[in-house]
N, C-alpha and C. Protein backbone atom coordinates (compact mmCIF):
# COMPACT_ATOMS: atom_id res chain seq x y z
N UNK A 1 -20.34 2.53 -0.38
CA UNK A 1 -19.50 1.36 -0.45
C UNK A 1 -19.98 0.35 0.57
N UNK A 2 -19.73 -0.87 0.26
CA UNK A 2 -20.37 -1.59 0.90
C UNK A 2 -19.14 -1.75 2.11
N UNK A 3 -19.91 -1.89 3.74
CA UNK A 3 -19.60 -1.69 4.81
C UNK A 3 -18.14 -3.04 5.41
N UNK A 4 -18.61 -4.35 4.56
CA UNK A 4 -18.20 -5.34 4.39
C UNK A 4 -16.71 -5.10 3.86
N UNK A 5 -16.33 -4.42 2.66
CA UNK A 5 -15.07 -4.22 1.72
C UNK A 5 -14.52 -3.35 2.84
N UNK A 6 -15.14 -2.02 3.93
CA UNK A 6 -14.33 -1.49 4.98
C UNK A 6 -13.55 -1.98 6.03
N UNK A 7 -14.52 -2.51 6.11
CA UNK A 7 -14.30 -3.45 7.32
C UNK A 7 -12.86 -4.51 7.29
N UNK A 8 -12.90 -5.39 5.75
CA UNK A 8 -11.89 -5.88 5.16
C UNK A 8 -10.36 -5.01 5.25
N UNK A 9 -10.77 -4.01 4.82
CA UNK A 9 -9.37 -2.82 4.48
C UNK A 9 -9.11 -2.78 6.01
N UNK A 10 -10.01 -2.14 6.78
CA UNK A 10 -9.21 -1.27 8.17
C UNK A 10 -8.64 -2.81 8.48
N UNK A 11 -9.46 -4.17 8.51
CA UNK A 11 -8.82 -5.33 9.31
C UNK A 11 -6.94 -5.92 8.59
N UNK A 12 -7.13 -5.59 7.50
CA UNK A 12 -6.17 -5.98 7.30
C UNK A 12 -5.06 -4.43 6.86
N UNK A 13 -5.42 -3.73 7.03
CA UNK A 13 -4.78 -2.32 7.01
C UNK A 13 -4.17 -1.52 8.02
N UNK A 14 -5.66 -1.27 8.68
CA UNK A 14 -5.79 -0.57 9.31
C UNK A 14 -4.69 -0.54 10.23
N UNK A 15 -4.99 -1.39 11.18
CA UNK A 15 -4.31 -2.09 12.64
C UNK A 15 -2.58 -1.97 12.66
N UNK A 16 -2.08 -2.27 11.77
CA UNK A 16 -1.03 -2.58 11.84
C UNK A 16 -0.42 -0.94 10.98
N UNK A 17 -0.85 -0.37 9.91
CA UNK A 17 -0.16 0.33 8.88
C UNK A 17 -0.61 1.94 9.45
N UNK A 18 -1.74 2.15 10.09
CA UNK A 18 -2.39 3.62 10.78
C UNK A 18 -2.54 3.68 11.97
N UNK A 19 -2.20 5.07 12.45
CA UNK A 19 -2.68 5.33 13.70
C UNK A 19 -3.93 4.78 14.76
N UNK A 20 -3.73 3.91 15.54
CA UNK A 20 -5.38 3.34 15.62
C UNK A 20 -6.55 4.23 16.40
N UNK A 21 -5.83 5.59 16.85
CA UNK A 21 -6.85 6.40 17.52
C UNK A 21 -7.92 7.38 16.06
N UNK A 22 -6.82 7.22 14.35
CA UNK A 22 -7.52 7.84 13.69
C UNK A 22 -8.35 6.77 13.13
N UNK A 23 -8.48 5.46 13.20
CA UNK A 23 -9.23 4.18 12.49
C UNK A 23 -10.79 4.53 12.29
N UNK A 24 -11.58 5.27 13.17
CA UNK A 24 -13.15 5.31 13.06
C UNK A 24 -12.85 6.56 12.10
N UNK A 25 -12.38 7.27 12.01
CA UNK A 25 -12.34 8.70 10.83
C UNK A 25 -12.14 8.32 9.46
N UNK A 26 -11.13 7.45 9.17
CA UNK A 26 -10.77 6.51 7.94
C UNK A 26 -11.76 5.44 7.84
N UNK A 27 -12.70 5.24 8.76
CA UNK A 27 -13.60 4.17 8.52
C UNK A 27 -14.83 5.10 7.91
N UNK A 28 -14.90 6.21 8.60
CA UNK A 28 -16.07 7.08 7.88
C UNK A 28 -15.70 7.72 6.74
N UNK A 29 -14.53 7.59 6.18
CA UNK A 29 -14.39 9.04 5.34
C UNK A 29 -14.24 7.48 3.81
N UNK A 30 -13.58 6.49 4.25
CA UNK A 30 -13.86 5.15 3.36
C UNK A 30 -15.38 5.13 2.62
N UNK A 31 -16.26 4.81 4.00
CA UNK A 31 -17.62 4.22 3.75
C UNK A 31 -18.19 4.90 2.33
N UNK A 32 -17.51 6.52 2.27
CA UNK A 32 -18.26 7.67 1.15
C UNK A 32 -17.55 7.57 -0.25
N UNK A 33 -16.14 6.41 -0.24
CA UNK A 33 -15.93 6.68 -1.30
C UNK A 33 -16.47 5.44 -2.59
N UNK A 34 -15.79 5.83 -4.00
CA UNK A 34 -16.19 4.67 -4.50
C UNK A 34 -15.61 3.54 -4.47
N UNK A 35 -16.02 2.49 -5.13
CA UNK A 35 -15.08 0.98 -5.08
C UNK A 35 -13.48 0.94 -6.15
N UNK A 36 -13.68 1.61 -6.88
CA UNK A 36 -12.38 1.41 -7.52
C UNK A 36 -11.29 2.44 -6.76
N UNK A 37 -11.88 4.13 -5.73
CA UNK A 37 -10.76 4.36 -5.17
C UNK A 37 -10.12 3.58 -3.92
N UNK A 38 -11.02 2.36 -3.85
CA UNK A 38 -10.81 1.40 -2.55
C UNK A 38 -9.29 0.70 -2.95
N UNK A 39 -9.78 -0.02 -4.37
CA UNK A 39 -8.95 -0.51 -4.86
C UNK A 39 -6.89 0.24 -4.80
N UNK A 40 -7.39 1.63 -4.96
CA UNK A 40 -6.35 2.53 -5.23
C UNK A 40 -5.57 2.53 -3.66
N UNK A 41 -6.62 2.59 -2.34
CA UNK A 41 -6.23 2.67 -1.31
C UNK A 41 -5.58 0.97 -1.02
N UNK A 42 -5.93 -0.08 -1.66
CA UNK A 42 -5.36 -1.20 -1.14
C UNK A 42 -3.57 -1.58 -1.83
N UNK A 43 -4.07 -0.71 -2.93
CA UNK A 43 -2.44 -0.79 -3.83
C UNK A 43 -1.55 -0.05 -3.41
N UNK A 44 -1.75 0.76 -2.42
CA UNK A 44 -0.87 2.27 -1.61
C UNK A 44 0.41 1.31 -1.48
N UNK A 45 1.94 2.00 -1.29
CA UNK A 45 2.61 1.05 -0.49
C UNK A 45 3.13 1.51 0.32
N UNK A 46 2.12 1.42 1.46
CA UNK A 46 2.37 1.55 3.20
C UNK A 46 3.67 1.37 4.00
N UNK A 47 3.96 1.96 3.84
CA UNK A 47 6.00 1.44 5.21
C UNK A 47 5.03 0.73 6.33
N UNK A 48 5.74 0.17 6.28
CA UNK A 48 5.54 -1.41 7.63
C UNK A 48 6.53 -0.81 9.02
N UNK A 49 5.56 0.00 9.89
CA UNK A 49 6.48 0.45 11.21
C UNK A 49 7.33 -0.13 11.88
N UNK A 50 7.31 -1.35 11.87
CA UNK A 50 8.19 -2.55 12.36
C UNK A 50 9.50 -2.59 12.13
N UNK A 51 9.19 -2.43 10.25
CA UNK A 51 10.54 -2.38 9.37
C UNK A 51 11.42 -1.41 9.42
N UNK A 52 10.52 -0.25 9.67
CA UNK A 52 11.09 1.09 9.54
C UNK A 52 12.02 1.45 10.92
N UNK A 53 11.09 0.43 12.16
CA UNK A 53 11.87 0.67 13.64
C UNK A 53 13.10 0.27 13.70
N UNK A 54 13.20 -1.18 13.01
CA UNK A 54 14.55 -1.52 12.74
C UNK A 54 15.61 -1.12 12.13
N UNK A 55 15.25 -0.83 11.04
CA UNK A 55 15.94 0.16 9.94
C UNK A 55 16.84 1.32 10.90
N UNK A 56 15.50 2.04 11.95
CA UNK A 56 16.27 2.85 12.86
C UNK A 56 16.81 2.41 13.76
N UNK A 57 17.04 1.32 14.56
CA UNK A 57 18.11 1.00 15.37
C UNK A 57 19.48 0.51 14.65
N UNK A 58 19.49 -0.11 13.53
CA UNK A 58 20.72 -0.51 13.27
C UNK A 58 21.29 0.64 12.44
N UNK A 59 20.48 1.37 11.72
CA UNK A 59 21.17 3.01 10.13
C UNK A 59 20.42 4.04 11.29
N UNK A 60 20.27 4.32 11.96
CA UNK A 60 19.33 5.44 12.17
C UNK A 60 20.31 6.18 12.69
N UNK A 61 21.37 6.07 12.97
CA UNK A 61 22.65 7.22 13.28
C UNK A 61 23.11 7.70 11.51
N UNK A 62 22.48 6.70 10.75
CA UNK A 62 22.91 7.41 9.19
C UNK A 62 21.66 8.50 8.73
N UNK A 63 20.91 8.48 9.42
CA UNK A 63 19.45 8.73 8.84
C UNK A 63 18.77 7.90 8.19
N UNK A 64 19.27 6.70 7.84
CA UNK A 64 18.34 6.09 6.73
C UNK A 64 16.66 6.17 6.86
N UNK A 65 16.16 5.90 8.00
CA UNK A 65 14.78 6.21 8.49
C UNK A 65 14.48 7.07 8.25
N UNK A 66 14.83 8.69 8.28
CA UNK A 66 14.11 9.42 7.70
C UNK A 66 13.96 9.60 6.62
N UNK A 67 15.55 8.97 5.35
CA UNK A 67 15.07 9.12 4.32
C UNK A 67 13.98 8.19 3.63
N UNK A 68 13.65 6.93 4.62
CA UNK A 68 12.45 6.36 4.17
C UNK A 68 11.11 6.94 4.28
N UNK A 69 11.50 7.77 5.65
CA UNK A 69 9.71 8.36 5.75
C UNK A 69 10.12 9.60 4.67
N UNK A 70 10.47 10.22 3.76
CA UNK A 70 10.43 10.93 3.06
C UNK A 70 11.33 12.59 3.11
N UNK A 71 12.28 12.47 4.53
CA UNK A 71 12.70 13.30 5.34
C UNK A 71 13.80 14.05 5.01
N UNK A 72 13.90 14.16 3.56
CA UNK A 72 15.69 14.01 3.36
C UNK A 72 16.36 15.01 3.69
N UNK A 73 15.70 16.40 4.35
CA UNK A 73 16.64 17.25 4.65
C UNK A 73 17.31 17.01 6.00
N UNK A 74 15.90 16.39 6.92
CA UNK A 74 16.24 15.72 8.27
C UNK A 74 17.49 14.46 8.23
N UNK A 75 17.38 13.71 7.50
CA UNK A 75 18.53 12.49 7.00
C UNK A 75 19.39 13.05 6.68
N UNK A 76 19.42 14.39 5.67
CA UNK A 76 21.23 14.74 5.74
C UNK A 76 21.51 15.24 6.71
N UNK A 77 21.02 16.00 7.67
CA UNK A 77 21.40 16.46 8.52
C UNK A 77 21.98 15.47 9.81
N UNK A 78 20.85 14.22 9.84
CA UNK A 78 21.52 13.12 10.67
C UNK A 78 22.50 12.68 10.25
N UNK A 79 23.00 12.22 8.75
CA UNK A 79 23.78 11.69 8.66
C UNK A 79 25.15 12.19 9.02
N UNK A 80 25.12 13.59 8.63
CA UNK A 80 26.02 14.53 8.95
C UNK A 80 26.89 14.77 10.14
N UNK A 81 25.67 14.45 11.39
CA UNK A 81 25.87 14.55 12.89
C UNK A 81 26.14 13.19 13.79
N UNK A 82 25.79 12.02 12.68
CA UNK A 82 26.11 10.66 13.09
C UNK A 82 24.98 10.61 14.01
N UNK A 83 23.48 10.97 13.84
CA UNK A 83 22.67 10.61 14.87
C UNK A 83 22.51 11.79 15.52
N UNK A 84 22.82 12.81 15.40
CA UNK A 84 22.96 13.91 16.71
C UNK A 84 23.78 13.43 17.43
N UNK A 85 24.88 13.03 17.21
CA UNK A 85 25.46 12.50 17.85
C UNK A 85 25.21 11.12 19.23
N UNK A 86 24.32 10.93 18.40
CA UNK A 86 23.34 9.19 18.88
C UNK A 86 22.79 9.81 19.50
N UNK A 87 22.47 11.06 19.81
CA UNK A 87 21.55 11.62 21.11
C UNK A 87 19.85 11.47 20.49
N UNK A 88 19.89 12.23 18.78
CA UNK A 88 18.86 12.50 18.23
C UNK A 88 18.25 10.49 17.48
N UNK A 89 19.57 9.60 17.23
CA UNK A 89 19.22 8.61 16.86
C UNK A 89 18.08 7.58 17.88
N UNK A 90 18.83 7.57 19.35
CA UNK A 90 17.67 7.25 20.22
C UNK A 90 16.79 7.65 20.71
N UNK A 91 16.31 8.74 20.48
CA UNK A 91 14.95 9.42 20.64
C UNK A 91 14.24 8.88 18.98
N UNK A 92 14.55 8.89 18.39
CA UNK A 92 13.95 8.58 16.78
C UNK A 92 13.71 7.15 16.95
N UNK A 93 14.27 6.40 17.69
CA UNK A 93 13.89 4.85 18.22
C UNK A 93 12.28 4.82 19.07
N UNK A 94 11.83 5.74 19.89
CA UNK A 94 11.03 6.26 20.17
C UNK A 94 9.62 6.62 19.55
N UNK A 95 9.89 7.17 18.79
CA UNK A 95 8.86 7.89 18.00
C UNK A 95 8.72 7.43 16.51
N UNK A 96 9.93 6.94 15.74
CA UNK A 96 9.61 6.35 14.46
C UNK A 96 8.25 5.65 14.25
N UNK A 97 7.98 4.76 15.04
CA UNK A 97 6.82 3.74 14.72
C UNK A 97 5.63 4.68 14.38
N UNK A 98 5.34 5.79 15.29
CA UNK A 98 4.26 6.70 15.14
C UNK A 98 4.03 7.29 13.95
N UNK A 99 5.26 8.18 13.41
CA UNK A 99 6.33 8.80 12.33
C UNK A 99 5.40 8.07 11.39
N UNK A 100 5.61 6.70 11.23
CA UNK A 100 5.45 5.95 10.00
C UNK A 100 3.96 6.26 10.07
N UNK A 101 3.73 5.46 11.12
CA UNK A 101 1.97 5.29 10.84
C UNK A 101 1.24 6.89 10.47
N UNK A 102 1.53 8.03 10.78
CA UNK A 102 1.32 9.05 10.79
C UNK A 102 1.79 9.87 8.81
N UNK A 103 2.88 9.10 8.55
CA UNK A 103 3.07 8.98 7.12
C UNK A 103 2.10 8.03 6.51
N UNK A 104 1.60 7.31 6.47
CA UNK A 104 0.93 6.47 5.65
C UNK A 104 -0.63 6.77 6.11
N UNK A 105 -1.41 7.41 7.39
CA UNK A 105 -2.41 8.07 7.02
C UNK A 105 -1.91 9.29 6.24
N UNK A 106 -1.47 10.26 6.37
CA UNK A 106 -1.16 11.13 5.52
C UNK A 106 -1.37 10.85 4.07
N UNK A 107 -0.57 9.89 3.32
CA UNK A 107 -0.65 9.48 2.29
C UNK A 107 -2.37 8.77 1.77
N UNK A 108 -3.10 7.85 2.34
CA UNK A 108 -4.03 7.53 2.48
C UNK A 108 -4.91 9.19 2.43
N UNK A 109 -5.08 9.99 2.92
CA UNK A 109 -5.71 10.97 2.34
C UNK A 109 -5.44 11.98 1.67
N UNK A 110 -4.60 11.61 1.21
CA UNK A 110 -4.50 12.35 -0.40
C UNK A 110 -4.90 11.22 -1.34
N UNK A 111 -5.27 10.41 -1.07
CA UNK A 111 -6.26 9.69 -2.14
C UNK A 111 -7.69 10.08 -1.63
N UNK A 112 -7.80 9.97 -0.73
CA UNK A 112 -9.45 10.28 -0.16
C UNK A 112 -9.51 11.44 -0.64
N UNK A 113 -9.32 12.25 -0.62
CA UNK A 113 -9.51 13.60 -1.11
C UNK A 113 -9.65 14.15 -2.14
């Protein structure tokens, strides 16, 4: 694949939607594939960590955040506890952003693969 179309993806992908310590691994494991699974990787639809942080400060005593990252046994259980009793909601203020980005490489290689 041409080095140019990578380069494109991680810049407008990468940075903001993945982990940036895994960015050179997704840049190598990209370079090998073909151009139409590029295509497949640009149509993904990535949770925006930003969105998702917020989501958890204002619902995240409901769980809603986890049921966005895909979590739903973790979300009933928050919702259940009102947050852990806000104990478990502000620690999840914490760590969500990662959460996400860590969901959406995840997802990203199960297309590579």
């Amino acid at each position: 694949m041409d080095s140019n179309k990578v380069d494109m993806f991680i810049a407008s992908t990468g940075t903001k939607y993945l982990p940036s310590e895994k960015l050179m691994a997704v840049r190598s494991s990209i370079e090998t594939l073909e151009d139409s699974k590029l295509i497949i990787l640009q149509s993904l639809n990535y949770k925006d960590p930003i969105v998702v942080f917020l989501i958890s400060i204002f619902f995240g005593y409901l769980g809603v955040d986890r049921f966005i990252l895909g979590q739903v046994g973790l979300g009933i259980i928050k919702l259940i506890t009102l947050g852990g009793f806000g104990i478990w909601a502000i620690i999840d203020w914490f760590t969500v952003m990662k959460r996400t980005k860590e969901k959406n490489y995840n997802m990203l290689l199960e297309i590579i693969k």
